[in-house]
Protein backbone atom coordinates (compact mmCIF):
# COMPACT_ATOMS: atom_id res chain seq x y z
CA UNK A 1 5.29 -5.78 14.39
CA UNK A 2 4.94 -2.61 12.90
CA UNK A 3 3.32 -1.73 9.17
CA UNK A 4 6.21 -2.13 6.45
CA UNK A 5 6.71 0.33 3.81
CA UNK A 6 5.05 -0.94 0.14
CA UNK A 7 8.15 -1.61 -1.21
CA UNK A 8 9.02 -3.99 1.10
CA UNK A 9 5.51 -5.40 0.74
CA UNK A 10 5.96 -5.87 -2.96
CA UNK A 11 8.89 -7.38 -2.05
CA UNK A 12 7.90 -10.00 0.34
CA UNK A 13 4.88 -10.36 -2.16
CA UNK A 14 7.72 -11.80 -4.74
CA UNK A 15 9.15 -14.17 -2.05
CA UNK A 16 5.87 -16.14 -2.30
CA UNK A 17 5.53 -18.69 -5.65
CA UNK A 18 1.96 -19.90 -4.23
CA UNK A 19 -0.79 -17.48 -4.46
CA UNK A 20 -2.17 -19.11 -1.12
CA UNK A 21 0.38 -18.42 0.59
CA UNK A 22 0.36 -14.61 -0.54
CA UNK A 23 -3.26 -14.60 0.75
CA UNK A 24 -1.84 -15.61 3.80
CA UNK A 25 1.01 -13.01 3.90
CA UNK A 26 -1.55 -10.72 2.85
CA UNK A 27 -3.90 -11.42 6.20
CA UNK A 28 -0.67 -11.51 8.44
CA UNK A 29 -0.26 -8.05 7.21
CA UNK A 30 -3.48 -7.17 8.16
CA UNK A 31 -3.16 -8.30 11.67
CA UNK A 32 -0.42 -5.95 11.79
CA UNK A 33 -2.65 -2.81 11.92
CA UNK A 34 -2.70 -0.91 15.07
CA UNK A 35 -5.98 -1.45 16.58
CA UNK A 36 -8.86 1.47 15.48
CA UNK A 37 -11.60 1.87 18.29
CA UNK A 38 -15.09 1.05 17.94
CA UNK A 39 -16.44 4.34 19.00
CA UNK A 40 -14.54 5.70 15.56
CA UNK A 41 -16.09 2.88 12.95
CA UNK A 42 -18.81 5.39 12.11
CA UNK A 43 -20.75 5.86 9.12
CA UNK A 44 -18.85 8.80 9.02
CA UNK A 45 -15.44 6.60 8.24
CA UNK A 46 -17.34 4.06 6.39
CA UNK A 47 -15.34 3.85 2.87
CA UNK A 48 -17.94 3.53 0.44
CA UNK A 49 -17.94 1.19 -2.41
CA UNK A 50 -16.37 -1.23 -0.57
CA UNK A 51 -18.71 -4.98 -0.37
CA UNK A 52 -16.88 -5.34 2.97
CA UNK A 53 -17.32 -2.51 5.47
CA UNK A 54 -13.87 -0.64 6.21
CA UNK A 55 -13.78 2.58 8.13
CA UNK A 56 -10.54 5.12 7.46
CA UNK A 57 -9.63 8.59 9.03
CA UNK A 58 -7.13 10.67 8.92
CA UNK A 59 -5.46 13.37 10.67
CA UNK A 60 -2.56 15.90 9.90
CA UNK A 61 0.32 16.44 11.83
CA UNK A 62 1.72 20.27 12.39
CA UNK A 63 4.48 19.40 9.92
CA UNK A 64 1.33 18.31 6.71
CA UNK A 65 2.06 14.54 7.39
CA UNK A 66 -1.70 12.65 7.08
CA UNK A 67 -1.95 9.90 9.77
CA UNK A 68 -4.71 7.28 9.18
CA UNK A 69 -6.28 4.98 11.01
CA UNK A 70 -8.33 2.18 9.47
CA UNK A 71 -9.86 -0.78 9.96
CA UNK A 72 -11.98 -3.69 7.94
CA UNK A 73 -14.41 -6.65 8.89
CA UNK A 74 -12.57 -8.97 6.93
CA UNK A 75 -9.28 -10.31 6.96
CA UNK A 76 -8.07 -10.37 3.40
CA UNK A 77 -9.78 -6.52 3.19
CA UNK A 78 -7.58 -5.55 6.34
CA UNK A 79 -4.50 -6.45 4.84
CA UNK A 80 -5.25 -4.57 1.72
CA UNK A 81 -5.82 -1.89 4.36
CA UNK A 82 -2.81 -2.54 5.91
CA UNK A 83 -1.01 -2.50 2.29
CA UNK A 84 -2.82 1.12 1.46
CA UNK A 85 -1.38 2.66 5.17
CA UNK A 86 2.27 1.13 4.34
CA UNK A 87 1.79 3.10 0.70
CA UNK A 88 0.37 6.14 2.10
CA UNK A 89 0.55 7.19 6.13
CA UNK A 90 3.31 9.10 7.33
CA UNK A 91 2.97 10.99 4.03
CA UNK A 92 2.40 15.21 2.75
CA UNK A 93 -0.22 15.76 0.37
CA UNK A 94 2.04 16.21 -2.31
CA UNK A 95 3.70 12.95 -1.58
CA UNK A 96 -0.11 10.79 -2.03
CA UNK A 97 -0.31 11.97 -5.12
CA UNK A 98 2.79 10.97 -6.50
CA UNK A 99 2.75 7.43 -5.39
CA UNK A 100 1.89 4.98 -8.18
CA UNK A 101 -0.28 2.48 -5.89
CA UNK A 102 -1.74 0.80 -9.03
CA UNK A 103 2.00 0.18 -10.21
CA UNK A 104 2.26 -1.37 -6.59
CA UNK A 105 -0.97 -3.69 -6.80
CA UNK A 106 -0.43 -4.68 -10.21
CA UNK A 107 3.44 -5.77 -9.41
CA UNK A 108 2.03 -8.25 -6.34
CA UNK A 109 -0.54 -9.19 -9.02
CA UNK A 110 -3.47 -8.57 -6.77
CA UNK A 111 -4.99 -6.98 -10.25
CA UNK A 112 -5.39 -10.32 -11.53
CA UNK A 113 -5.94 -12.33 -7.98
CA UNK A 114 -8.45 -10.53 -6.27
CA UNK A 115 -11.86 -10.32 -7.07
CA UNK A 116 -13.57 -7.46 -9.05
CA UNK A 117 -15.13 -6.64 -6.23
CA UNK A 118 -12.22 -6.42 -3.63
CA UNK A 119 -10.35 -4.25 -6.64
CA UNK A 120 -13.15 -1.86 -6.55
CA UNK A 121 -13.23 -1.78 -2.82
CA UNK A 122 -9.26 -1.06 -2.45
CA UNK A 123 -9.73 1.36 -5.10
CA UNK A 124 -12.52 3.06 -3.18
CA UNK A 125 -9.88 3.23 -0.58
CA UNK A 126 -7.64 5.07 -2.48
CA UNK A 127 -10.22 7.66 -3.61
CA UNK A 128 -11.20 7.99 0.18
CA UNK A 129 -7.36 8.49 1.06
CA UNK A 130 -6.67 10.84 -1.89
CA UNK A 131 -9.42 13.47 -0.71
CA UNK A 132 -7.81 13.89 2.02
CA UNK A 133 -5.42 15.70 0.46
C-alpha cells in the first residue's frame, strides 16, 4: 500500500461517522509509511516540539521535487506523519507553500480531536518541512 494523496485522505476521513474509527484509519495510514532506517533517526532529524519523538529528512531530486522520509514512535503520530508526506512529498518548493495543510487538518477535524499537544507536534512538522524549502 502506498501513501495516498491528502485529498483522498480527507476523503476517506469523511467516510468515517465514529471518531474511533478515524483514529484507527489514521494509524493504518501510518503503517503505510515506507520504512526509515535507524542509523537516520538522529538528533539531527529529530522534529522538535513534538511530545513524541519523530525524525524527518528530506532530499531534492534533479528536477526541485523534496523527497522525505520520516518516521515517529507512536502510532497515532506516524499517521499524522504519514498524512504530512501524502500533503507534501513528491512536491517543488513553490508547491509546499501553496498547500493549505491547516484547511486539510481542520476539514478531517483533527483541530478539534487531537490533543493540544499532538496539534503542536504536527504543526512542528510542518515548520520542519517548510524550511526545507
Amino acid at each position: 500500500m502506498s501513501l495516498e494523496t491528502i485529498d483522498e485522505v480527507v476523503e476517506n476521513f469523511s467516510l468515517f461517522d465514529d471518531w474511533e474509527d478515524r483514529y484507527r484509519y489514521l494509524i493504518d495510514i501510518g503503517r503505510t509509511l515506507p520504512h526509515m532506517d535507524d542509523s537516520l533517526k538522529t538528533d539531527e532529524h529529530l522534529v522538535r516540539g513534538c511530545t513524541s519523538r519523530v525524525w524527518l529528512i528530506t532530499t531534492k531530486s534533479d528536477d526541485g521535487k523534496h523527497h522525505f522520509q520520516a518516521d515517529s514512535d507512536a502510532h497515532i503520530v506516524r499517521g499524522l506523519v504519514a498524512l504530512l508526506l501524502s500533503a507534501y512529498d513528491g512536491k517543488t518548493s513553490g508547491e509546499i507553500a501553496q498547500i493549505d495543510i491547516e484547511k486539510a487538518f481542520s476539514d478531517i477535524g483533527l483541530d478539534k480531536h487531537l490533543s493540544a499537544n499532538r496539534r503542536s507536534g504536527f504543526f512542528a512538522m510542518v515548520e520542519k518541512v517548510k524550511s526545507y524549502g
